[in-house]
C-alpha atoms as a PDB file:
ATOM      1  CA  UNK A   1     126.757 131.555 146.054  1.00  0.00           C
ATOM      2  CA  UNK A   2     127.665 133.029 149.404  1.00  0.00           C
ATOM      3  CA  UNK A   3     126.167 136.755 150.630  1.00  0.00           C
ATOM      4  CA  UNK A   4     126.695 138.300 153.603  1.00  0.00           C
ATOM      5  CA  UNK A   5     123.975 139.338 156.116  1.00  0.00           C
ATOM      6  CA  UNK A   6     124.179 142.654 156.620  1.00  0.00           C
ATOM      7  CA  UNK A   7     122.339 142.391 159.819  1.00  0.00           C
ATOM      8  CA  UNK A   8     125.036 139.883 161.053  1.00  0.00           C
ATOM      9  CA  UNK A   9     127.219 140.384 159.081  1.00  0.00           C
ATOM     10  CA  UNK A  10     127.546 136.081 158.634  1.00  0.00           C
ATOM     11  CA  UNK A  11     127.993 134.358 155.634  1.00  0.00           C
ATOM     12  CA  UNK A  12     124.797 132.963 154.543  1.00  0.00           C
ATOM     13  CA  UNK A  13     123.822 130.543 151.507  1.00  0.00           C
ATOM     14  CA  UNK A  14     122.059 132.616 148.694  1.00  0.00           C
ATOM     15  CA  UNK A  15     120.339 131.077 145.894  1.00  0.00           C
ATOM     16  CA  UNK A  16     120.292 132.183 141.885  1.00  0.00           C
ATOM     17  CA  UNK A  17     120.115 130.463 138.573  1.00  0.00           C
ATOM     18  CA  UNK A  18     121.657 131.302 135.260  1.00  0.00           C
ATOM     19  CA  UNK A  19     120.379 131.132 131.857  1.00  0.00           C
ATOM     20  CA  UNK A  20     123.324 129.100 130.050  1.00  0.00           C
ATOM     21  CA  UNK A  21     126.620 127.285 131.262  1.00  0.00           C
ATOM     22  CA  UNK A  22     128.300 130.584 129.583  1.00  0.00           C
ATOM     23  CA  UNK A  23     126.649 133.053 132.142  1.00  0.00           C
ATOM     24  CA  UNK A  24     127.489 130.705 134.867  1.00  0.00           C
ATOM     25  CA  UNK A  25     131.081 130.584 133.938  1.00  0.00           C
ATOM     26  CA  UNK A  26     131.323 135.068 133.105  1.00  0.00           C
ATOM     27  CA  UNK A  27     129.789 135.470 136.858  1.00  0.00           C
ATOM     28  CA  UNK A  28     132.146 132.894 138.541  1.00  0.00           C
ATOM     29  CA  UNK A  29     135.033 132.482 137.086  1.00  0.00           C
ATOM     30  CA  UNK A  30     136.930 135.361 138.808  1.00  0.00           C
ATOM     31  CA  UNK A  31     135.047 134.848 142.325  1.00  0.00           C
ATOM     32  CA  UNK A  32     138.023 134.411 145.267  1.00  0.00           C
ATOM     33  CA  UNK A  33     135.588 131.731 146.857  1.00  0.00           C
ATOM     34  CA  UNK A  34     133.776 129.595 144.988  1.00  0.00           C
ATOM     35  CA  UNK A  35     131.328 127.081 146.570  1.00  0.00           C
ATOM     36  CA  UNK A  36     128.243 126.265 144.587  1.00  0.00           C
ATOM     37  CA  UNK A  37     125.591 124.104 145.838  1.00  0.00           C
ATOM     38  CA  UNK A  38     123.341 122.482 142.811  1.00  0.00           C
ATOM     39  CA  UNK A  39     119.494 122.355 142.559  1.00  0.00           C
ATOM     40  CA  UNK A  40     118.917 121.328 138.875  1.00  0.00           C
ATOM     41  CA  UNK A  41     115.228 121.858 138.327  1.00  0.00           C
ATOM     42  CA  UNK A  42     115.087 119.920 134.654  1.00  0.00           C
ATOM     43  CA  UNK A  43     116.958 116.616 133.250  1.00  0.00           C
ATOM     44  CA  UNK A  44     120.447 115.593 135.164  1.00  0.00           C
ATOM     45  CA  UNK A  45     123.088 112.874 135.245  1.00  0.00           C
ATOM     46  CA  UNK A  46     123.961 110.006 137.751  1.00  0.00           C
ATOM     47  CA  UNK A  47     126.552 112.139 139.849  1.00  0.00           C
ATOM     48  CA  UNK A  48     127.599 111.931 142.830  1.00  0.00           C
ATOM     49  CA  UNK A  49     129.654 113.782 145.708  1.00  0.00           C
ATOM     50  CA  UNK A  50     131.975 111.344 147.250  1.00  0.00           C
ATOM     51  CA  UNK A  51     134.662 111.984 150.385  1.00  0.00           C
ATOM     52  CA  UNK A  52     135.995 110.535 152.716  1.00  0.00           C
ATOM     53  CA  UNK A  53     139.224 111.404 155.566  1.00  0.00           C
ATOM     54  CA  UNK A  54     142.214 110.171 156.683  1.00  0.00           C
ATOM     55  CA  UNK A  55     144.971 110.822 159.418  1.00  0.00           C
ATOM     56  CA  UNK A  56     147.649 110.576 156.061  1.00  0.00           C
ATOM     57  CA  UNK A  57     148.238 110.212 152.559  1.00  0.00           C
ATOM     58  CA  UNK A  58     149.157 106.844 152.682  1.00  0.00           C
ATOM     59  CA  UNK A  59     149.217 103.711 154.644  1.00  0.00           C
ATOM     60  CA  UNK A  60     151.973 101.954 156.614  1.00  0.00           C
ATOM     61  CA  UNK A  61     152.838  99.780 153.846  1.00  0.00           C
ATOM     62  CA  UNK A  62     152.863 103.059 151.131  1.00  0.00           C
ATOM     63  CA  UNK A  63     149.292 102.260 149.272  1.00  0.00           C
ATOM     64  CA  UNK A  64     147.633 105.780 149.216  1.00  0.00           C
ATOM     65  CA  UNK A  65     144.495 106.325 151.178  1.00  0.00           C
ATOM     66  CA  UNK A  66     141.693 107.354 148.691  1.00  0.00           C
ATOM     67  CA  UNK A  67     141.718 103.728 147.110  1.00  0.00           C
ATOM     68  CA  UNK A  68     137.660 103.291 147.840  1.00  0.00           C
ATOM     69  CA  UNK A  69     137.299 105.118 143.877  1.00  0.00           C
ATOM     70  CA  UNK A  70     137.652 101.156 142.590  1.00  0.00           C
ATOM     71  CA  UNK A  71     135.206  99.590 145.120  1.00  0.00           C
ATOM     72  CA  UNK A  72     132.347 103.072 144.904  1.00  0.00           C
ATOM     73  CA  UNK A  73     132.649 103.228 141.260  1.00  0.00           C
ATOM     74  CA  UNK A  74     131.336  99.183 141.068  1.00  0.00           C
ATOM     75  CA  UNK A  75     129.250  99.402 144.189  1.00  0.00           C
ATOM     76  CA  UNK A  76     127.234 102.238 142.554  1.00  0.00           C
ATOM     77  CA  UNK A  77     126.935 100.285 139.396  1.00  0.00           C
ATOM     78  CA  UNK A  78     125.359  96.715 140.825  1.00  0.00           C
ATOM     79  CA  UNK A  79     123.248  98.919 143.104  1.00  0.00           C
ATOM     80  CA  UNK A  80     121.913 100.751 139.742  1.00  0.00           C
ATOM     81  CA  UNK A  81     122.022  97.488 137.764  1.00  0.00           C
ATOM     82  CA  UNK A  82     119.490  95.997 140.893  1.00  0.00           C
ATOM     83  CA  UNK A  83     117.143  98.955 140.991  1.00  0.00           C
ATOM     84  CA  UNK A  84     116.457  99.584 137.257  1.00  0.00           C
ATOM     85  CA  UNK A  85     115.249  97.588 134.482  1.00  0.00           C
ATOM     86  CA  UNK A  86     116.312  99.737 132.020  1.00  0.00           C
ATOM     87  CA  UNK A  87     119.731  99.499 133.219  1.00  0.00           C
ATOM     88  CA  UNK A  88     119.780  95.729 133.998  1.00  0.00           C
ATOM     89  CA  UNK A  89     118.915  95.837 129.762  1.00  0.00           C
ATOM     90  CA  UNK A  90     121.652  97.828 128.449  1.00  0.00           C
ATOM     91  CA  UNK A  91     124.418  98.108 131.269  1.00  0.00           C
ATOM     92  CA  UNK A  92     126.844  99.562 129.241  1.00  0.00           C
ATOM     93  CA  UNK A  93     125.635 103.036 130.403  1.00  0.00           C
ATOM     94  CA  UNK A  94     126.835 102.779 133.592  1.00  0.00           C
ATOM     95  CA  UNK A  95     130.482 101.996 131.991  1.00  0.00           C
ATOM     96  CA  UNK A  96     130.476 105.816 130.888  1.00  0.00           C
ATOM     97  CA  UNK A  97     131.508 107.436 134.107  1.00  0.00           C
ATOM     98  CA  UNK A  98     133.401 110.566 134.794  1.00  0.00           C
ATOM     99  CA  UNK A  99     135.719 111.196 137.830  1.00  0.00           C
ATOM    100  CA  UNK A 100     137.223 114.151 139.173  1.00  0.00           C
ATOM    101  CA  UNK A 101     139.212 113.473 142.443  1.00  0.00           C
ATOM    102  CA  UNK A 102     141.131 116.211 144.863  1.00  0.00           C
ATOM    103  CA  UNK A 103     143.200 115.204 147.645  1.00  0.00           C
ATOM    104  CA  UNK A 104     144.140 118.017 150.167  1.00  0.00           C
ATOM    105  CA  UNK A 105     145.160 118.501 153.827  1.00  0.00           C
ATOM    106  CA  UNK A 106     142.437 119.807 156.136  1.00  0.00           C
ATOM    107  CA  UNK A 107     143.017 120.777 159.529  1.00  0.00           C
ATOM    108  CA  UNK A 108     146.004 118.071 160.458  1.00  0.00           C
ATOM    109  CA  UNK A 109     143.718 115.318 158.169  1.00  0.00           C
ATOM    110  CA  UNK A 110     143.648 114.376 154.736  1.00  0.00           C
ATOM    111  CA  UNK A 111     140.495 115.154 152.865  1.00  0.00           C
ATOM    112  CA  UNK A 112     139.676 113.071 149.510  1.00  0.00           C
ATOM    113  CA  UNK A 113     137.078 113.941 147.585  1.00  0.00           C
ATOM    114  CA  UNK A 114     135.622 112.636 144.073  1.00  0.00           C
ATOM    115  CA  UNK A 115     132.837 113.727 142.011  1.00  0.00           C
ATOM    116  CA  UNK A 116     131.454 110.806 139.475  1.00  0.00           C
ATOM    117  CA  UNK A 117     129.206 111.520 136.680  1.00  0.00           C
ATOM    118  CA  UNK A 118     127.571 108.761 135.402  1.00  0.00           C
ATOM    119  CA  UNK A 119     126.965 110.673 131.981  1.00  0.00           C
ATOM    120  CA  UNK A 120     124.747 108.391 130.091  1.00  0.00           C
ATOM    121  CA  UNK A 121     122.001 107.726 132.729  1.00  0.00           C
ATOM    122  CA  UNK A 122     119.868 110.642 133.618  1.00  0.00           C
ATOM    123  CA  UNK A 123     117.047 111.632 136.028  1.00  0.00           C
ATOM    124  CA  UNK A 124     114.461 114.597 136.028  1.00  0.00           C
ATOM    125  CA  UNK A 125     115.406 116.526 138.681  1.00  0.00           C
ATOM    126  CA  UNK A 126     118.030 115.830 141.275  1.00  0.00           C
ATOM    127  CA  UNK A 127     115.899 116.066 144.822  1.00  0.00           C
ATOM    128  CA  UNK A 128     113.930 112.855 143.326  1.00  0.00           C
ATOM    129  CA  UNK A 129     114.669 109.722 142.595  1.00  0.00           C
ATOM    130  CA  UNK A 130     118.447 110.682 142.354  1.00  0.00           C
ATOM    131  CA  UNK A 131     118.224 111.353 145.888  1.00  0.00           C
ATOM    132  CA  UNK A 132     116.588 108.272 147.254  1.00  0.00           C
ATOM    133  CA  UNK A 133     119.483 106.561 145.249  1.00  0.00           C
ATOM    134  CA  UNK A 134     121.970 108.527 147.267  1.00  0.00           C
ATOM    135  CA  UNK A 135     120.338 108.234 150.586  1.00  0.00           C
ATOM    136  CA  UNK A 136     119.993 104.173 149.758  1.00  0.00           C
ATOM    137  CA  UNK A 137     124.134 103.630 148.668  1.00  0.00           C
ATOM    138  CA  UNK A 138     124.893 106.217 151.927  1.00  0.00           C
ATOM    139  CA  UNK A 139     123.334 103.617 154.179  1.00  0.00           C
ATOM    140  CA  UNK A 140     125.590 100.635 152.243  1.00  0.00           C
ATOM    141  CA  UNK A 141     128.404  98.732 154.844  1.00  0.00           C
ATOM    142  CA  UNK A 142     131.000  98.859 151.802  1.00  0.00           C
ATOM    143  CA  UNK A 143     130.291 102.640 151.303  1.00  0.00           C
ATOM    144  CA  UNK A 144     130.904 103.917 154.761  1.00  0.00           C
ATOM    145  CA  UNK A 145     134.428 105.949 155.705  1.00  0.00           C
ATOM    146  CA  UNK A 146     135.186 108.074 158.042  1.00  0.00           C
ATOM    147  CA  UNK A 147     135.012 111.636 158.137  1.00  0.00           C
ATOM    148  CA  UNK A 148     137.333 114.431 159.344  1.00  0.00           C
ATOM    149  CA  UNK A 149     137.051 114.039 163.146  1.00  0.00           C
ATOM    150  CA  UNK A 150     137.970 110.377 162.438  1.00  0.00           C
ATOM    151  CA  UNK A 151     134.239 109.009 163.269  1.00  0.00           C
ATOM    152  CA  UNK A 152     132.306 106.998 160.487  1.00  0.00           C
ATOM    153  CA  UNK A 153     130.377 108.535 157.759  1.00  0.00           C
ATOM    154  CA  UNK A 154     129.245 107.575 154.695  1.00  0.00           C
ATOM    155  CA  UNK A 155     131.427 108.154 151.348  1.00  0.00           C
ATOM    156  CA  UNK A 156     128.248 109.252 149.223  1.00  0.00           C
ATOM    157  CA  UNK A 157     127.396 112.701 150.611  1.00  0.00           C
ATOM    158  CA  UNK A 158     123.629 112.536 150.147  1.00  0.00           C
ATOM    159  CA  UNK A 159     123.196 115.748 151.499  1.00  0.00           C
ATOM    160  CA  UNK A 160     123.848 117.921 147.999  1.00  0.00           C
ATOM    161  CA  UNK A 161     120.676 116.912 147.033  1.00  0.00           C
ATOM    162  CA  UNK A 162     117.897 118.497 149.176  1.00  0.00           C
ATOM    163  CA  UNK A 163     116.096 121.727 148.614  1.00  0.00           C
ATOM    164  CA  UNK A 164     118.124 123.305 151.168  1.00  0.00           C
END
């Protein structure tokens, strides 16, 4: 959650942590702004923070711009498939994935962004192992983009995952 300084008077990153999903939702539900950063301290999903920008909605020939979901969504899974045994032995987990996409204009530029949950596969916390698995699909050729000053970048946004 955001607080303000009161020194400065800037907007500053403050940290908290709520009992249930329920007290989560009664404190946040009504906020104006509402930009949470996770650190899950016990058991999470597969999930990941995925964006990318471009100078419109669609292409020259009409096809829309966010059509990396396809290509991200079956990246991720050989990369999982290649680093876990557990995986490689019962892939069907990674077929249970969630997406949540929002497409929006951002200064002049189109921003697309998609959340994926891999649901079935979990990890202990997510600054661990989850992380390294982030950083190591960030640095992929196939997952790189561009981001909203038109330079590249990497779709999977590694960066939700660190302490701070």
């Amino acid at each position: 959650m955001d607080a303000v300084n009161s020194g400065t008077g800037k907007v500053v990153k403050a940290f908290t942590s709520y009992k249930s999903r329920e007290d989560f939702f009664r404190e946040t539900a009504c906020l104006h702004k509402r930009n949470f950063y996770e650190i899950i301290s016990g058991d999470c999903t597969n999930y990941f923070d995925i964006e990318h920008y471009s100078p419109s909605q669609f292409s020259r020939d009409g096809t829309p711009t966010d059509d990396r979901l396809a290509t991200t969504i079956a990246t991720i899974h050989a990369a999982a498939m290649a680093c876990g045994a557990a995986l490689a032995a019962d892939p069907s987990l990674l077929d249970h994935v969630v997406v949540t996409t929002a497409s929006r204009m951002v200064d002049g530029v189109w921003k697309h962004s998609f959340h994926m949950n891999f649901y079935a596969v979990g990890f202990r916390i997510n600054y661990g192992a989850l992380h390294v698995f982030a950083r190591y699909l960030s640095g992929l050729d196939i997952l790189q983009a561009t981001n909203d000053k038109m330079q590249p970048m990497s779709l999977v946004d590694a960066s939700v995952y660190g302490r701070d």
